[in-house]
Protein backbone atom coordinates (compact mmCIF):
# COMPACT_ATOMS: atom_id res chain seq x y z
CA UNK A 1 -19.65 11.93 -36.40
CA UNK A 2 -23.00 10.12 -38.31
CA UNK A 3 -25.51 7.70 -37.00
CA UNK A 4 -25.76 4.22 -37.79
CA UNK A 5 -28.91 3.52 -38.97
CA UNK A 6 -28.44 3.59 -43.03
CA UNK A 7 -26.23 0.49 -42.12
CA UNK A 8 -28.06 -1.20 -39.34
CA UNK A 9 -31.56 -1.37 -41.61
CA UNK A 10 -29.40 -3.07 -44.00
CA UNK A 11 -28.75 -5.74 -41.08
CA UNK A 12 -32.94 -5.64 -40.19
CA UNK A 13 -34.02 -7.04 -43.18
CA UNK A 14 -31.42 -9.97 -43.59
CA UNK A 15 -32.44 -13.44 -41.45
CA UNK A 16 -32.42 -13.24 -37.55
CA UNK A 17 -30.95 -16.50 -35.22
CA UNK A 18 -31.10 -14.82 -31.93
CA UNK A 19 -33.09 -12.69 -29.91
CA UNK A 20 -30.89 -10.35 -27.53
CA UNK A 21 -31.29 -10.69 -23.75
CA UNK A 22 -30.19 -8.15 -21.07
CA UNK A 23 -29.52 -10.96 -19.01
CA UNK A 24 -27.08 -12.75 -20.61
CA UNK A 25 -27.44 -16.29 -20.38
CA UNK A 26 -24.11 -18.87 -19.64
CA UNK A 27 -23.27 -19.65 -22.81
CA UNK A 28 -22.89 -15.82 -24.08
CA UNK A 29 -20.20 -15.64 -21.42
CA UNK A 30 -17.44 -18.38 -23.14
CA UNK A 31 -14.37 -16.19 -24.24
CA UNK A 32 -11.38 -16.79 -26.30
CA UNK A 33 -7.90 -16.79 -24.82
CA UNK A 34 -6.11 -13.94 -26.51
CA UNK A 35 -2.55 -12.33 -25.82
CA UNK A 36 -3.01 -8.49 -25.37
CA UNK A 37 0.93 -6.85 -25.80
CA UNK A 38 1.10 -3.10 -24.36
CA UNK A 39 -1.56 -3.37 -22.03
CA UNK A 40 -1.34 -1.91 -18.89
CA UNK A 41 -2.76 -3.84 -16.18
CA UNK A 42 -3.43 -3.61 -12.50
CA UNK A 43 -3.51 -0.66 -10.20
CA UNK A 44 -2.35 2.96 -11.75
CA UNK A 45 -1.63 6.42 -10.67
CA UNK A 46 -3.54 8.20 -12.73
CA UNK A 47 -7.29 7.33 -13.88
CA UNK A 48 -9.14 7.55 -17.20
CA UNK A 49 -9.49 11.56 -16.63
CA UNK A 50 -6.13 12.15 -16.06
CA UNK A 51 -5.01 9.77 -19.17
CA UNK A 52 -7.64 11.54 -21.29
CA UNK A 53 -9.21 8.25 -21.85
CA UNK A 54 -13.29 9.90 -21.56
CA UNK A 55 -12.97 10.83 -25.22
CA UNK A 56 -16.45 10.75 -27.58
CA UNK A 57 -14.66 8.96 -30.35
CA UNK A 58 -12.20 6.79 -28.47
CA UNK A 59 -8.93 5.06 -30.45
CA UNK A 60 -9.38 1.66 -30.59
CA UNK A 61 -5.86 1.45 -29.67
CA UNK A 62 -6.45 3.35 -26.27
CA UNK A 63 -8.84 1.02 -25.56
CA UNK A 64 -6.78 -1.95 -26.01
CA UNK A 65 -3.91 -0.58 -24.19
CA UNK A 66 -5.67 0.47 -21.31
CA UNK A 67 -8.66 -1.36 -20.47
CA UNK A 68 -7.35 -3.74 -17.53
CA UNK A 69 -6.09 -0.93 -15.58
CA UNK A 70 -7.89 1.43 -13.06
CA UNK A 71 -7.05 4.13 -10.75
CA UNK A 72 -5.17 2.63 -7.21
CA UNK A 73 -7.53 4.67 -4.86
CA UNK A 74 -10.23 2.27 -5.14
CA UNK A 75 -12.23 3.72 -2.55
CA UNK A 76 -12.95 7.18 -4.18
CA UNK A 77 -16.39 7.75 -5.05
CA UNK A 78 -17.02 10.59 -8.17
CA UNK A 79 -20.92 9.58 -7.77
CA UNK A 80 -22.58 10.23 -4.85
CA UNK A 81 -26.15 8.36 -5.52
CA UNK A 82 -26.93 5.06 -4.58
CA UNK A 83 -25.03 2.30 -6.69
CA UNK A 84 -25.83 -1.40 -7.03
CA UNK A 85 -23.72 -3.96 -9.11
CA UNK A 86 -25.64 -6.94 -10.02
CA UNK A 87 -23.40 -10.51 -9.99
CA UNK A 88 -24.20 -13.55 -11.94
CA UNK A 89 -22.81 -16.90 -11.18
CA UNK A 90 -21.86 -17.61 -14.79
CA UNK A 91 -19.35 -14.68 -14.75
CA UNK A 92 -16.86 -15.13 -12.28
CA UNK A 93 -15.11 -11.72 -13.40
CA UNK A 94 -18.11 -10.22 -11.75
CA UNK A 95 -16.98 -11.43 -8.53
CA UNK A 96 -13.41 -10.41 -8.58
CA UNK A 97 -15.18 -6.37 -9.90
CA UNK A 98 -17.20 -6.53 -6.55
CA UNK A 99 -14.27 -7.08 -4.20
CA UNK A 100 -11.88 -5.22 -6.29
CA UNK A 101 -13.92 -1.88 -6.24
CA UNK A 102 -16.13 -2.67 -3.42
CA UNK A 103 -16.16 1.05 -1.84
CA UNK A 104 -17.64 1.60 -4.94
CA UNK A 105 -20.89 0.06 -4.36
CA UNK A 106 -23.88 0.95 -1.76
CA UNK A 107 -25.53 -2.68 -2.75
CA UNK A 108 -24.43 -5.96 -4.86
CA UNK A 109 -26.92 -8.15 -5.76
CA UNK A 110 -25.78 -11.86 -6.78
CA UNK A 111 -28.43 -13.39 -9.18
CA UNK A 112 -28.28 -16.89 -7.24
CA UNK A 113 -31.97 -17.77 -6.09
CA UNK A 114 -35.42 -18.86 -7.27
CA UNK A 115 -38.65 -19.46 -5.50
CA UNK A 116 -39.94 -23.10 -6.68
CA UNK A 117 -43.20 -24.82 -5.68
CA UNK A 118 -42.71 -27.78 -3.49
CA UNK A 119 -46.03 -29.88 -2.95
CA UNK A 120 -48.36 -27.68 -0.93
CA UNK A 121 -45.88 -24.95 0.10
CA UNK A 122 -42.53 -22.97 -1.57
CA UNK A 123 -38.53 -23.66 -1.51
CA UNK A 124 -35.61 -21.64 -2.12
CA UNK A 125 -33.58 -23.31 -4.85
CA UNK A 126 -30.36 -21.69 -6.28
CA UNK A 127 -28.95 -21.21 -2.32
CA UNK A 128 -25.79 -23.80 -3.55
CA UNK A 129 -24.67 -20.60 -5.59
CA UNK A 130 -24.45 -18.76 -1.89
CA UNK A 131 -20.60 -17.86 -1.49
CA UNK A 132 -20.45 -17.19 1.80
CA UNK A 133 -16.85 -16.61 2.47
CA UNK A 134 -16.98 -14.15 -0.59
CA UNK A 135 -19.85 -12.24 0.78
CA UNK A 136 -17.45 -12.03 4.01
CA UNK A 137 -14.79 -10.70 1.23
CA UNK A 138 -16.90 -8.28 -0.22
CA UNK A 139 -18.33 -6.97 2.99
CA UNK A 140 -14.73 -5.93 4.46
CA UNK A 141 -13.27 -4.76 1.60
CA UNK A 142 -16.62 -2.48 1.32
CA UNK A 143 -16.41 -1.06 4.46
CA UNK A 144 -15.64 2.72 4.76
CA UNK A 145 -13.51 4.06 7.19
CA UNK A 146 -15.02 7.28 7.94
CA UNK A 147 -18.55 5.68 8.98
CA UNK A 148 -18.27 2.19 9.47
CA UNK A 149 -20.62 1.21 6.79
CA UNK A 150 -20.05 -1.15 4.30
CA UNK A 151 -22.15 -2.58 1.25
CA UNK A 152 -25.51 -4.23 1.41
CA UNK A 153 -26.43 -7.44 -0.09
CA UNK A 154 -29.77 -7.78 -1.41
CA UNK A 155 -29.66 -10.93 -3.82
CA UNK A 156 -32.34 -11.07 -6.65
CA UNK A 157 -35.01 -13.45 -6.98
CA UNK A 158 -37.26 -15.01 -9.53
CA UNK A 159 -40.76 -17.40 -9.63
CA UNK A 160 -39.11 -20.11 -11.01
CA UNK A 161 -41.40 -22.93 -13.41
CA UNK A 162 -44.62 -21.33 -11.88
CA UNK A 163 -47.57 -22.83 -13.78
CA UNK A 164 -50.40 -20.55 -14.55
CA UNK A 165 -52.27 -22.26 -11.78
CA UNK A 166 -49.17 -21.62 -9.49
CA UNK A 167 -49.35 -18.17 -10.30
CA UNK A 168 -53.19 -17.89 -10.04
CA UNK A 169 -52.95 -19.27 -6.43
CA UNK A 170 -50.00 -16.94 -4.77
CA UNK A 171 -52.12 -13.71 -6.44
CA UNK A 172 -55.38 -14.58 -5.48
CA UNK A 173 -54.70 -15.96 -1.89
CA UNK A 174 -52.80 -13.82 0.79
CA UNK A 175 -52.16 -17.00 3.06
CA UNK A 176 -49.87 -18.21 -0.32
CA UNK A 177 -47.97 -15.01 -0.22
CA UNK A 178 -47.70 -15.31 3.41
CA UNK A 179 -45.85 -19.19 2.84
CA UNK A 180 -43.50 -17.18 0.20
CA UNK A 181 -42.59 -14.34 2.40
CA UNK A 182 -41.58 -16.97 5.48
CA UNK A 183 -39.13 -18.23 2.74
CA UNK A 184 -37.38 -15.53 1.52
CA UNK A 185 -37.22 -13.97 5.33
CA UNK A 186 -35.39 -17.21 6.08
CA UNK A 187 -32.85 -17.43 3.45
CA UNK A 188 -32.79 -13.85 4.45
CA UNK A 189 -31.86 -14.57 7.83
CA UNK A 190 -29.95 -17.53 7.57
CA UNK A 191 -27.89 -15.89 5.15
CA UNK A 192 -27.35 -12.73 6.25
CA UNK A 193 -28.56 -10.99 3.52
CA UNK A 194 -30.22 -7.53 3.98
CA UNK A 195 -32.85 -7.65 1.69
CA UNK A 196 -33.91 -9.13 -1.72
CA UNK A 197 -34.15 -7.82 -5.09
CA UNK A 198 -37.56 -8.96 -6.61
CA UNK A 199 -37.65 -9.63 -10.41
CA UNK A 200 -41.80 -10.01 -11.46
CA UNK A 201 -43.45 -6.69 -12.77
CA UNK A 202 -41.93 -7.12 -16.12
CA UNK A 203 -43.34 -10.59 -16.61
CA UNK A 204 -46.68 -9.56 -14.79
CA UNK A 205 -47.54 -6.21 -15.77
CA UNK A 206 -50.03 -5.65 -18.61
CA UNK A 207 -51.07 -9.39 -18.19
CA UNK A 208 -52.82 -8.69 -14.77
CA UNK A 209 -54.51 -6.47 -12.97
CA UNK A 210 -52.45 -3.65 -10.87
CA UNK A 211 -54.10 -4.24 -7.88
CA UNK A 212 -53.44 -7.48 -7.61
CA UNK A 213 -49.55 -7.22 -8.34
CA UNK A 214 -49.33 -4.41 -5.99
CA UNK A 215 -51.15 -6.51 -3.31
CA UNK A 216 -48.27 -9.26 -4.02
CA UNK A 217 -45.24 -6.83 -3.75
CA UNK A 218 -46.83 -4.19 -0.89
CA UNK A 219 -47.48 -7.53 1.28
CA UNK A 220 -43.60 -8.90 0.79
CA UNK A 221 -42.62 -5.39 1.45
CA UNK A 222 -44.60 -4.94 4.69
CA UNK A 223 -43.61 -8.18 5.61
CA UNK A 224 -39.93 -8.21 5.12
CA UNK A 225 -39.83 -4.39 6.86
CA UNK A 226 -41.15 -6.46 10.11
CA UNK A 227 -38.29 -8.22 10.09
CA UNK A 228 -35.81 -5.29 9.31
CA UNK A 229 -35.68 -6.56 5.64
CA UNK A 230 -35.80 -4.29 2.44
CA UNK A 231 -37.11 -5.25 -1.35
CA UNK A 232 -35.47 -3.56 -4.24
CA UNK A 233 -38.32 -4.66 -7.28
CA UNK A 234 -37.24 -4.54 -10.98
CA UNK A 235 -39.58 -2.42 -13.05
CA UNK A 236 -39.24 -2.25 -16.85
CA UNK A 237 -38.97 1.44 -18.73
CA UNK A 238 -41.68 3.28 -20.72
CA UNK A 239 -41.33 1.77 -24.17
CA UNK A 240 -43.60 2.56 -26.86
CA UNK A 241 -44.63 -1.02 -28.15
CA UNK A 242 -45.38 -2.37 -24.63
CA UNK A 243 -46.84 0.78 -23.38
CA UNK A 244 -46.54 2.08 -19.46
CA UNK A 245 -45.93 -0.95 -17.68
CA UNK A 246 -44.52 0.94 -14.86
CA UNK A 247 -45.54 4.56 -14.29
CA UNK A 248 -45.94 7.54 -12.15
CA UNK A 249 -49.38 5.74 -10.56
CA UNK A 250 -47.63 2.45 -9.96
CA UNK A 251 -44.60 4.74 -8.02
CA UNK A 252 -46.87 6.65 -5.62
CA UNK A 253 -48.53 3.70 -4.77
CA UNK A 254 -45.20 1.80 -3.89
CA UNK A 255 -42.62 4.15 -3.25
CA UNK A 256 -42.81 4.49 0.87
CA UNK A 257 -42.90 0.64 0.58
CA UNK A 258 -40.28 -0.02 -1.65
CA UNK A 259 -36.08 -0.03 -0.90
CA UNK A 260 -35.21 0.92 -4.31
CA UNK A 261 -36.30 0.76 -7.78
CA UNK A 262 -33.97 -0.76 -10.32
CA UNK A 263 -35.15 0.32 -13.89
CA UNK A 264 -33.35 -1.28 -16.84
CA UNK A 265 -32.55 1.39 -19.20
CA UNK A 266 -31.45 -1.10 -21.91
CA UNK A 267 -32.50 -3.22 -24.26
CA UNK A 268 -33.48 -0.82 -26.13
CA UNK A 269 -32.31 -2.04 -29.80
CA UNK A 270 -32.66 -6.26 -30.75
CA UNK A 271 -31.79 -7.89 -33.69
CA UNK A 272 -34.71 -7.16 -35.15
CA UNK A 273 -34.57 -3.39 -34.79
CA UNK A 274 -30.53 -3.05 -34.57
CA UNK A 275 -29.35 0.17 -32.80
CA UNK A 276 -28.06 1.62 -29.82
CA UNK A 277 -28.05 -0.46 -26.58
CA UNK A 278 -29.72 2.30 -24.10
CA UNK A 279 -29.92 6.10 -25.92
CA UNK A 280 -29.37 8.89 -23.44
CA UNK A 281 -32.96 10.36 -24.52
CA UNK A 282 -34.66 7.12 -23.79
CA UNK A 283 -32.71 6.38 -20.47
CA UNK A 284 -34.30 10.27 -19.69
CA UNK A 285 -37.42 9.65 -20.75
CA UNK A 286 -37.98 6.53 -18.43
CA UNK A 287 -37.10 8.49 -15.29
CA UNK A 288 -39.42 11.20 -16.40
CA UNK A 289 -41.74 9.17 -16.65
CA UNK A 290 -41.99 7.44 -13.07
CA UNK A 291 -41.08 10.84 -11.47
CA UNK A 292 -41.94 13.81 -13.48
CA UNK A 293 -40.10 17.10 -13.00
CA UNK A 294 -42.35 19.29 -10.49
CA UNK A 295 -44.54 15.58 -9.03
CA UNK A 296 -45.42 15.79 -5.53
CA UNK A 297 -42.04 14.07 -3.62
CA UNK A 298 -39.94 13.77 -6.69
CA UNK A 299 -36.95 14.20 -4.87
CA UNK A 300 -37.74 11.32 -2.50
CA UNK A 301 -38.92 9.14 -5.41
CA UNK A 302 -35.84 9.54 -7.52
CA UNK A 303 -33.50 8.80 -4.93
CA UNK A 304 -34.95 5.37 -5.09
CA UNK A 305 -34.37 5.09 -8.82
CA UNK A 306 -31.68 3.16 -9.98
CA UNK A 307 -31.34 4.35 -13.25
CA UNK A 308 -29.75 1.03 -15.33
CA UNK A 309 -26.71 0.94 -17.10
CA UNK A 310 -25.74 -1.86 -19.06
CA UNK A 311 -22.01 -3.27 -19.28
CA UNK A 312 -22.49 -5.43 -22.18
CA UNK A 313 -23.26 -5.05 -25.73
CA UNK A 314 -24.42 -6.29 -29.07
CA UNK A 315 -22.53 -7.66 -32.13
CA UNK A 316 -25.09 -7.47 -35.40
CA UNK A 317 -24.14 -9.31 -38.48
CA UNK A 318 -26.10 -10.50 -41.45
CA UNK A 319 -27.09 -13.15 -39.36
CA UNK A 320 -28.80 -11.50 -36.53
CA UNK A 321 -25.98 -11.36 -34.31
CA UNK A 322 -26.69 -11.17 -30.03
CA UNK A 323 -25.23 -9.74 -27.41
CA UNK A 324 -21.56 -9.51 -26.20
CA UNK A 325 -19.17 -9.51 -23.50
CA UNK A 326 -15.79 -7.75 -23.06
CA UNK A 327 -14.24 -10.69 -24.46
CA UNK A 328 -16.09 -10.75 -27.54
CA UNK A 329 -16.06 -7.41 -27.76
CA UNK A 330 -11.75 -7.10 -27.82
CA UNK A 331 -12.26 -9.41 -30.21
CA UNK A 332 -13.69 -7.36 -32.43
CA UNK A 333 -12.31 -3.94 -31.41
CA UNK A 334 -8.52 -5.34 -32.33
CA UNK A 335 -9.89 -4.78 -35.97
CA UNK A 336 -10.72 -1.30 -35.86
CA UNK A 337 -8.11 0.99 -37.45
CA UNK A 338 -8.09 4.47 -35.67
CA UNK A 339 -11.58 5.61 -33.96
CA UNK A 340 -14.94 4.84 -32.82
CA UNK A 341 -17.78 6.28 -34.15
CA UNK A 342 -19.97 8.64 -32.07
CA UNK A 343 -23.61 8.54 -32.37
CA UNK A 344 -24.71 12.34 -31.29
CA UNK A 345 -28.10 11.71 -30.85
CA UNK A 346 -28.24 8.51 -28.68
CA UNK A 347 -24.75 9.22 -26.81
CA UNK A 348 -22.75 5.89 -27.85
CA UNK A 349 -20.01 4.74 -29.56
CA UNK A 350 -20.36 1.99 -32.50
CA UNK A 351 -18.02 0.56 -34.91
CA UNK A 352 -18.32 -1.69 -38.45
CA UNK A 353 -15.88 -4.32 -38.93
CA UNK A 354 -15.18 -7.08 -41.29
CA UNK A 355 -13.19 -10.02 -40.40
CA UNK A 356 -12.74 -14.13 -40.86
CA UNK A 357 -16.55 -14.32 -39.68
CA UNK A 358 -17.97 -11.59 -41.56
CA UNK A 359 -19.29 -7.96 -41.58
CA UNK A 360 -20.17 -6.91 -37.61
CA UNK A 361 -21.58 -3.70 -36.29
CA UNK A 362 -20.67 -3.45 -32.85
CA UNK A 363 -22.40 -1.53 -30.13
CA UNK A 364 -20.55 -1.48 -26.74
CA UNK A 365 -20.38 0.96 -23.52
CA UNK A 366 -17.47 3.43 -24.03
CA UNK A 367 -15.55 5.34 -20.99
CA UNK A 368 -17.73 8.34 -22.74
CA UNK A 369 -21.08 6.79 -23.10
CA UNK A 370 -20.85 5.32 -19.27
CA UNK A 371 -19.76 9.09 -18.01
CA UNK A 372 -22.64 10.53 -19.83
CA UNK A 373 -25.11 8.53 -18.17
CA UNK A 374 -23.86 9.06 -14.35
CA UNK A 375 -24.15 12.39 -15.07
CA UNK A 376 -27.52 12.03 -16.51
CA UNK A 377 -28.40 10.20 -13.19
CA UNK A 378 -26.67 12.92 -11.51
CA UNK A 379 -28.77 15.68 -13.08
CA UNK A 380 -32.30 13.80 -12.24
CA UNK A 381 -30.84 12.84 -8.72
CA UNK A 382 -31.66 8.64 -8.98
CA UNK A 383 -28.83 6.04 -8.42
CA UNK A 384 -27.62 3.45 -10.65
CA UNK A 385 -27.52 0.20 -11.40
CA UNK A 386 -25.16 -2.12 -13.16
CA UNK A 387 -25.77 -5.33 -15.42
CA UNK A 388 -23.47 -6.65 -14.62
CA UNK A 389 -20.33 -6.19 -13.25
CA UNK A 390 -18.65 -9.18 -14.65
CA UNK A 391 -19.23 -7.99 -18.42
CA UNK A 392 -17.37 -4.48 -18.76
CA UNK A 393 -13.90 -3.19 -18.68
CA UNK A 394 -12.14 -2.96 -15.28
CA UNK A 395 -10.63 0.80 -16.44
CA UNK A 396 -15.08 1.57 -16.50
CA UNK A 397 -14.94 1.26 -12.56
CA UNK A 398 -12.61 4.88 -12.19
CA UNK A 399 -15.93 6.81 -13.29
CA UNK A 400 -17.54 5.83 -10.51
């Protein structure tokens, strides 16, 4: 076992091209048509425990043999928080994942829409992404037997080519977040969604004043609840260079309001500062800090955590480097000769290659590395969420 970092400061100081994203744009997702022989595919009696697959330093060739399968019961649950899968319309894997394992999930969240000024008032654009006869799909294969329920859908939204002025005028004006709300309550309702996911502290925070983004996202709240609506709001994790964007103030102020709380534990490492994608301490840390061990409610408060998990990874070469898919990631795995190497102190797996293109260090969620972080969530009691299902390896889906 060692750490990477002798080798990744090596990377740090040669030229960067690309800045890595958590949400991985369209063009990250183009893969390479490969032949895999040996690999077990499809439905399987026995899952990643009872292969001994959950391994800290995984063989490459395990990985490669096995990664397309998963356990046939597709309904059982090992986690028993709440789960959300987030979908993007430039995977289409992702949407195959959310029918496939559907039991799985409490909530997916398709990133189709975007509120967009239009004249005086707001529009919905993105709603030609809306699949409706796979949210019918997803819905009945989600449904569990034993209770009737089935999964939620709470698609995420973003302020879309808001101008400063734009901006200025929905924070400052409740009438203007009144327009908004109607909105999204009507795709809402038109759709048959059963809530939104609301993407804005991250971009907000530390550039305004709390009161007036908590008068924004308390109002939608109040208003969707009228309607039988919920909102699910991104928040970003303590970091040291951008400070507490979201802390323990900013939860009891919003948590009796507020569905669910999706924090994105990753990200963690760039290009610029090569490393681990999300390090178990860090992933801790950010929990800790919204609801501290002992804080009035904590219980209640990290229920509605949805600790983040990421399904991609990153790929740093001389160049810089970005971040990677499971195609990508095969790719490079093929080249590896026995095992991965296991990082003790940030719980993940990494691996140094060299091939046609050059020298890569590789960074990429592991059956070990996933299973260390539900249990993490376990331990704290929050849920989890998952960016995105589209970008990891079908076999991940048996841990939870």
């Amino acid at each position: 076992m060692r750490t990477p970092n002798a080798h990744l400061l090596l990377l740090a100081v040669l030229p960067h091209l690309l800045t890595v994203q958590g949400t991985l744009s369209p063009d990250s997702q183009k893969s390479k048509g490969r032949k895999e022989p040996n690999v077990l595919r499809g439905p399987q009696d026995n899952d990643v425990f009872d292969l001994g697959l959950v391994s800290p330093e995984p063989l490459a060739k395990d990985i490669l043999a096995n990664h397309r399968a998963y356990f046939k019961e597709t309904g059982l649950r090992r986690f028993n928080g709440t789960t959300l899968g987030y979908v993007t319309p430039w995977n289409s894997h992702g949407y195959d994942v959310a029918k496939m394992f559907a039991k799985k999930f409490d909530i997916i969240s398709p990133v189709w829409l975007q509120v967009v000024k239009q004249g005086n008032g707001y529009a919905m654009a993105g709603t030609h992404d809306i699949d409706a006869g796979w949210l019918t799909d997803v819905r009945r294969k989600g449904k569990q037997a034993h209770n009737q329920r089935t999964v939620k859908v709470f698609p995420r939204f973003i302020f879309d080519h808001f101008t400063d002025r734009d901006i200025k005028l929905l924070l400052s004006d409740a009438q203007e977040r009144t327009k908004v709300n109607d909105v999204l309550i009507k795709c809402c309702k038109d759709n048959g969604f059963d809530g939104l996911v609301l993407e804005v502290w991250s971009q907000l925070a530390g550039r305004i004043d709390d009161k007036i983004l908590y008068a924004l996202v308390l109002q939608m709240a109040k208003e969707f609840q009228k309607q039988q609506l919920r909102l699910i709001l991104v928040v970003p994790p303590f970091r040291k260079d951008t400070g507490n964007l979201f802390g323990e103030k900013h939860m009891d102020k919003l948590y009796k309001h507020i569905f669910a709380f999706s924090l994105m534990t990753y990200d963690f490492s760039s290009v610029q500062r090569p490393g681990a994608n999300a390090p178990l301490y860090f992933v801790r840390k950010a929990v800790e800090t919204i609801a501290p061990q002992g804080c009035p409610d904590m219980e209640a408060k990290r229920a509605k955590i949805l600790l983040g998990l990421n399904m991609y990874g990153n790929d740093y070469t001389p160049d810089g480097g970005g971040p990677i898919t499971f195609s990508q990631y095969l790719d490079l795995v093929k080249h590896v000769k026995k095992h991965l190497t296991y990082d003790e102190r940030d719980v993940e797996n990494f691996f140094e290659v060299k091939n046609e293109d050059g020298r890569h260090i590789v960074f990429y969620p592991t059956l070990y590395s996933i299973n260390e972080r539900i249990k993490l969530a376990q331990e704290l009691g929050t849920g989890i969420s998952i960016w995105e299902l589209g970008q990891g390896l079908n076999y991940f889906y048996d841990l939870f």
